[in-house]
Protein backbone atom coordinates (compact mmCIF):
# COMPACT_ATOMS: atom_id res chain seq x y z
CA UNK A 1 110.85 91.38 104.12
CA UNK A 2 109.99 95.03 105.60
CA UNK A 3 110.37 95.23 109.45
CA UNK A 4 106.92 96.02 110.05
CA UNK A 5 106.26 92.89 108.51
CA UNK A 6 108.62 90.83 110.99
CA UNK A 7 106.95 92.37 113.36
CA UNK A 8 103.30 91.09 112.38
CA UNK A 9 104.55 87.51 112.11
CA UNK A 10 106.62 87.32 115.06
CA UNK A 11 103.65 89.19 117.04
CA UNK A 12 101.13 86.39 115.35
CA UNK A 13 103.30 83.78 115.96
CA UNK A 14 103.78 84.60 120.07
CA UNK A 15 99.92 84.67 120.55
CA UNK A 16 99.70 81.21 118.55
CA UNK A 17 102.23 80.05 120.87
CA UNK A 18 101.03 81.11 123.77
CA UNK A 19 97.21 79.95 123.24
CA UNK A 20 98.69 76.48 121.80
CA UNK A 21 100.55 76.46 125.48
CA UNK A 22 97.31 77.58 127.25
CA UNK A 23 95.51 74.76 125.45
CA UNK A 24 97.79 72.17 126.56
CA UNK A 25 97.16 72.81 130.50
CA UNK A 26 93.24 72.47 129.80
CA UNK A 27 91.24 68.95 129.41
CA UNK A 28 89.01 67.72 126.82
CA UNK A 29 86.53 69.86 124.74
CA UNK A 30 88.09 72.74 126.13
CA UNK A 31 91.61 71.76 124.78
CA UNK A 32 90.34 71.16 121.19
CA UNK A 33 88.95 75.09 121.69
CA UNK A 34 92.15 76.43 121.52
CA UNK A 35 93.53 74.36 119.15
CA UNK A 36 90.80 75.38 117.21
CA UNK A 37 91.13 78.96 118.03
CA UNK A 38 94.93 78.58 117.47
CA UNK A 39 93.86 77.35 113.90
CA UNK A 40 91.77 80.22 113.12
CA UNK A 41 94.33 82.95 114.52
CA UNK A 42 96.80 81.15 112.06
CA UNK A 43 94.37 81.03 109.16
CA UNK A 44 92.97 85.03 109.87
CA UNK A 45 96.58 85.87 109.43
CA UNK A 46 97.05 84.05 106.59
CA UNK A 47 93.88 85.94 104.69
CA UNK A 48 94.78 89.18 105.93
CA UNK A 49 98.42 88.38 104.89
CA UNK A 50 97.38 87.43 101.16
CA UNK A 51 94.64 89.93 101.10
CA UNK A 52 96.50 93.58 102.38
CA UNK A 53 98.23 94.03 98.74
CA UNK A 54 95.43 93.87 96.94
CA UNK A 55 93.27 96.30 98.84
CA UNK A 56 96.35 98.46 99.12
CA UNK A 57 96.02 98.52 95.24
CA UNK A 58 91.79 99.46 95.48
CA UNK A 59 92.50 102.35 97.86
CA UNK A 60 95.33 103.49 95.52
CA UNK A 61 92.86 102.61 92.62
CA UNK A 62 89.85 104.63 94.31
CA UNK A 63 92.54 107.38 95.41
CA UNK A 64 93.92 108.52 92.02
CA UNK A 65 90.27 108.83 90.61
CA UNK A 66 89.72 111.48 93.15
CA UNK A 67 93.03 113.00 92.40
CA UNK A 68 92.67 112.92 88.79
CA UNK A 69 89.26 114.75 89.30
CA UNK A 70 90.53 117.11 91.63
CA UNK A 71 93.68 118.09 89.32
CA UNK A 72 90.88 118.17 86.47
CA UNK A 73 89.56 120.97 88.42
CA UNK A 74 92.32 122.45 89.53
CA UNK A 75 94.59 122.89 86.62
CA UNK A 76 91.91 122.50 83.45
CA UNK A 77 94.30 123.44 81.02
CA UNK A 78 97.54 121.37 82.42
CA UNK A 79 98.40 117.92 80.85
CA UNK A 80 100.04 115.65 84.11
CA UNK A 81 101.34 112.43 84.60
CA UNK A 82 100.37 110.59 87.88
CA UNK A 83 102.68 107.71 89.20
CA UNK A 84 102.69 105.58 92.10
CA UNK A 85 104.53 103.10 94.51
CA UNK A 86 105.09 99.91 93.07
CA UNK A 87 104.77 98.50 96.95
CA UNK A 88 104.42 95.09 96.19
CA UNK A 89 108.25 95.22 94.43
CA UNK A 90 111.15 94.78 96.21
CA UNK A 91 112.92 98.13 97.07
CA UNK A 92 109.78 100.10 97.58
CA UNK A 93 108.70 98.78 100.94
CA UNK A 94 109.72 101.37 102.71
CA UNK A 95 107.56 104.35 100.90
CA UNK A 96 104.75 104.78 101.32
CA UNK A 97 102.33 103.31 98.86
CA UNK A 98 99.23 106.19 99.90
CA UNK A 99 101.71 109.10 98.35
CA UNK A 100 100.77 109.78 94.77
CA UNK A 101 103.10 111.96 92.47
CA UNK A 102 101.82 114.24 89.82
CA UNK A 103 104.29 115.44 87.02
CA UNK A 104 102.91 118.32 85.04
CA UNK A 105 104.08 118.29 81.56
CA UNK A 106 105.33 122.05 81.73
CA UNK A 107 107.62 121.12 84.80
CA UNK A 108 109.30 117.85 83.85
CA UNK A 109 111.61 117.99 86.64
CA UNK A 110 109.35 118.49 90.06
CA UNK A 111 107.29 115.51 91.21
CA UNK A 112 104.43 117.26 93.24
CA UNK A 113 103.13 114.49 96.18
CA UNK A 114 99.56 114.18 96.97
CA UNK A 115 97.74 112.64 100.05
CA UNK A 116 94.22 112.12 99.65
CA UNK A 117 91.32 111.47 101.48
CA UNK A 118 87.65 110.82 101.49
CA UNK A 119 87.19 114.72 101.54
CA UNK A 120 90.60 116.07 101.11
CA UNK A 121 93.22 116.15 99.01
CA UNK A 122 96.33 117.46 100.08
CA UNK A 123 99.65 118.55 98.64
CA UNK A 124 102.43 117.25 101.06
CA UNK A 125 105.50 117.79 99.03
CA UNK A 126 107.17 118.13 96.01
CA UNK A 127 110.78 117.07 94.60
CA UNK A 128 113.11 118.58 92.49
């Protein structure tokens, strides 16, 4: 588990807590709010918990279509390969999954890293 993503779940789990403990000093209909509001905290977590890979992997998705146009016009004549992180595999939690890498079949040995955006695209690094 990434420490970003302790620090979701412990930060979820406090503000449970503390409306389940605010709940508990208040009578009747309003006590069975925040239980109920507890219970949909819990279960908006849960969704957004499930859901965050796989719209990581439609930005990425959306992302490298741009790219691959933009390299397309850039570099007609160049043949490329484009990679990306494999964020949902253990090990790669720590990169970050936005960074694309290009490897241009004439230079097998630099990995050029791309950042794009609705409008830009950006060049941010490159390994040899």
């Amino acid at each position: 588990m990434h420490p970003s993503e302790l620090i979701e779940i412990i930060f979820v789990g406090v503000t449970i807590a503390a409306i389940i403990v605010i709940s508990l000093f208040l009578k009747g209909r309003w006590r069975k709010v925040g239980w109920s509001l507890a219970f949909g905290v819990l279960v908006a977590f849960a969704i957004f918990y499930t859901a965050r890979p796989y719209w990581i992997d439609v930005q990425i998705d959306q992302k490298v279509v741009l790219l691959e146009s933009y390299l397309e016009q850039q570099f007609p004549d160049e043949v490329w390969t484009i990679t990306t992180v494999p964020h949902r595999k253990n090990g790669y939690k720590h990169l970050n999954p936005y960074y694309i890498g290009v490897v241009f079949e004439d230079e097998p040995d630099v990995t050029y890293h791309y950042w794009v955006e609705k409008d830009n695209i950006y060049q941010i690094s490159y390994l040899r």
